[in-house]
Protein backbone atom coordinates (compact mmCIF):
# COMPACT_ATOMS: atom_id res chain seq x y z
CA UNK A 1 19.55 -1.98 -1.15
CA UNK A 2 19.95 -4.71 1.50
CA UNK A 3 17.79 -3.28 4.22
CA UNK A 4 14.72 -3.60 1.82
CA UNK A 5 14.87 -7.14 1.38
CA UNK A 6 14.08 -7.68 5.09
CA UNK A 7 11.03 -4.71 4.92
CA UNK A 8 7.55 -5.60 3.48
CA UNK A 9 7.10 -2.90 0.76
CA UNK A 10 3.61 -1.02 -0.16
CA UNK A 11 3.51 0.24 -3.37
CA UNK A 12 0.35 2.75 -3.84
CA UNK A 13 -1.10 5.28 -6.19
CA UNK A 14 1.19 8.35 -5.46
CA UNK A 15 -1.36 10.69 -6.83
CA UNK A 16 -4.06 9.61 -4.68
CA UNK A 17 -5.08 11.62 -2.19
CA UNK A 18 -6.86 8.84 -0.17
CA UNK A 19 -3.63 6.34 -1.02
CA UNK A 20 -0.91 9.13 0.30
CA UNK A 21 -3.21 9.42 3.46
CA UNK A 22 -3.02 6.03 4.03
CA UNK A 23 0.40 5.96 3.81
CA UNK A 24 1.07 8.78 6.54
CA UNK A 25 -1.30 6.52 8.73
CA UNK A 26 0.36 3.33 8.31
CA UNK A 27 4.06 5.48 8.49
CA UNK A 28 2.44 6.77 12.16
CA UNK A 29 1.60 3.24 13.49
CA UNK A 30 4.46 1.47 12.11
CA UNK A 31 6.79 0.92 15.56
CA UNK A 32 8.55 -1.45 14.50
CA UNK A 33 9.68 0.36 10.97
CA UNK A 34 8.29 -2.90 9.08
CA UNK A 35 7.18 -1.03 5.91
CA UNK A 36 9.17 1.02 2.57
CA UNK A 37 6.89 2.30 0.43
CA UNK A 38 6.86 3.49 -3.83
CA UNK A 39 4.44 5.13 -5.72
CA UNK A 40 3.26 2.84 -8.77
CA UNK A 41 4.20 5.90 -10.87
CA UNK A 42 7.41 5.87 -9.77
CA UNK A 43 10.51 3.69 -11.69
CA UNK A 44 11.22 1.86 -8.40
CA UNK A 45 7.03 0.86 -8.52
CA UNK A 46 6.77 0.17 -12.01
CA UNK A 47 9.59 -2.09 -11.74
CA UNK A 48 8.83 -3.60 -8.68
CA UNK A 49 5.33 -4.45 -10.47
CA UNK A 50 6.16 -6.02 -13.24
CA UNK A 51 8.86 -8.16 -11.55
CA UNK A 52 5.99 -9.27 -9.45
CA UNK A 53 3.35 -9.78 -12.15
CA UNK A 54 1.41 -7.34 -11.43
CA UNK A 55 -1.01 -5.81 -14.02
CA UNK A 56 -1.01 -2.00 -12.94
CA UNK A 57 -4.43 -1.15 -15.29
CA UNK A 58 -6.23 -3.59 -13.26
CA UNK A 59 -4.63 -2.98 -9.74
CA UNK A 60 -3.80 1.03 -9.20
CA UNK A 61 -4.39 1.27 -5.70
CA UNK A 62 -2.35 -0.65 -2.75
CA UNK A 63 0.02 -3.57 -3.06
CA UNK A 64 1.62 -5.38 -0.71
CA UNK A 65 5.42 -7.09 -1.23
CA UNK A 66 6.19 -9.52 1.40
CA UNK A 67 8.46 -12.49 1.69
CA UNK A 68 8.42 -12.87 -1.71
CA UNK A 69 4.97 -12.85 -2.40
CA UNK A 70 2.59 -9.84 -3.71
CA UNK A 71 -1.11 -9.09 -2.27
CA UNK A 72 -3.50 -7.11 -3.51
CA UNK A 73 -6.26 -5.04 -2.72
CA UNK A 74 -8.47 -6.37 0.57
CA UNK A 75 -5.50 -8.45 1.09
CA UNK A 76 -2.92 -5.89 1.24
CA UNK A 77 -4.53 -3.55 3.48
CA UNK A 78 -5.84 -6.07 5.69
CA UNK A 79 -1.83 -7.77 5.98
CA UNK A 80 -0.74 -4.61 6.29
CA UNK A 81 -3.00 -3.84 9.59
CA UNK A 82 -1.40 -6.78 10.99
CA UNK A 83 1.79 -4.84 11.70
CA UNK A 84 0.46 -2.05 12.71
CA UNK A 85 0.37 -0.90 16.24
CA UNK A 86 -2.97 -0.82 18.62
CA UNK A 87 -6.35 -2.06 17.34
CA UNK A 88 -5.41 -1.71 14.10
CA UNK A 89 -3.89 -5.48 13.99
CA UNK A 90 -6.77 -7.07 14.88
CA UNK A 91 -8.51 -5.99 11.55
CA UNK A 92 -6.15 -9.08 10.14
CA UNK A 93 -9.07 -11.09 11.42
CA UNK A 94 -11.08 -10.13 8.16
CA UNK A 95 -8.81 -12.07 6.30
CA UNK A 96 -10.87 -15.21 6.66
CA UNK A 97 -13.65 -13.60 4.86
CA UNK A 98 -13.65 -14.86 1.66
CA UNK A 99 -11.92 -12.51 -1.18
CA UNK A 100 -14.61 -11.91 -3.35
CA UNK A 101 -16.86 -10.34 -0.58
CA UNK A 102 -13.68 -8.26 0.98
CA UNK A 103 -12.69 -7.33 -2.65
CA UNK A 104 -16.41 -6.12 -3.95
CA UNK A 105 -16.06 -3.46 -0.35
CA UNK A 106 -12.44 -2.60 -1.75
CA UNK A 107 -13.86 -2.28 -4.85
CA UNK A 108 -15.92 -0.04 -4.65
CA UNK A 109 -14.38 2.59 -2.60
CA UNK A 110 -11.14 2.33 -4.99
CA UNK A 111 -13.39 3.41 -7.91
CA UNK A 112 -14.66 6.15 -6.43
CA UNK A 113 -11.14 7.34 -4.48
CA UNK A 114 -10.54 10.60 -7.23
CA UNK A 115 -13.92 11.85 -6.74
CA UNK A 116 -14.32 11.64 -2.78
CA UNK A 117 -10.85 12.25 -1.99
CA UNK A 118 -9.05 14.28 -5.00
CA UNK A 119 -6.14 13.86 -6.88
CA UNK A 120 -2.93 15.24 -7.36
CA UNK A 121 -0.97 16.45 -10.22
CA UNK A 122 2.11 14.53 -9.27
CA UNK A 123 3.41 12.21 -6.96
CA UNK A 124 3.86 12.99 -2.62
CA UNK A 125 7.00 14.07 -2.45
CA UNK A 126 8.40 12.42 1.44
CA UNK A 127 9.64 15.35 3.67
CA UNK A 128 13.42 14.99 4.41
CA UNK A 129 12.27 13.07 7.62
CA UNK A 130 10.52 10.02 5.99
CA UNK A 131 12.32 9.94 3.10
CA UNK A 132 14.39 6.60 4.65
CA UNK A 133 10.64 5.08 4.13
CA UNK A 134 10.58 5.55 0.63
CA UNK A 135 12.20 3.50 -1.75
């Protein structure tokens, strides 16, 4: 899979209905087809994780792969606006705000995803027109 190693890959909770929103909003202002995403649940997202170190129980949400190098949480969604088209990149700004403070935000709405936004029983399934996107 050649063409991956040159995309910056989000892996997400696929059962998330605030995560698979997200996803559909960074797959709209993505012009320059930068991203591939995997659900965590998925082989291709449990593998991906593990190569990279990453302890799924304490990290569920959003992930970012690029260059090599895995961020998480604040981090990820803020790198990930950077690519994005309009305002949006300018939220890559935050990123000098220390961690700790952007993380405690992140946080919080990550524990409380399920109940504001719902769940589903099983992973998105990508229409035949962005399944190229998915890994």
């Amino acid at each position: 899979m050649k063409e991956t190693t040159e995309k910056k890959i989000i892996l997400f909770d696929g059962v998330c209905n605030l995560c698979n929103g997200a996803v559909l909003f960074v797959i709209k202002r993505d012009p320059d087809d930068v991203f591939r995403f995997a659900a965590l649940q998925s082989n291709k997202g449990q593998a991906l994780a593990q190569q990279y170190g990453i302890d799924t129980a304490k990290v569920d949400s959003i992930i970012l792969i690029e260059n090599g190098k895995s961020y998480t949480k604040s981090s990820a969604a803020l790198r990930i606006a950077k690519h994005l088209k309009s305002g949006y990149r300018f939220l890559s700004m935050f990123l000098v705000i220390p961690a700790v403070i952007r993380n405690w935000v992140y946080d919080f709405i990550a524990k409380n995803r399920y109940s504001w936004y719902g769940k589903k029983d099983q992973c998105m399934i990508p229409t035949p027109a962005l399944q190229s996107k998915f890994l």
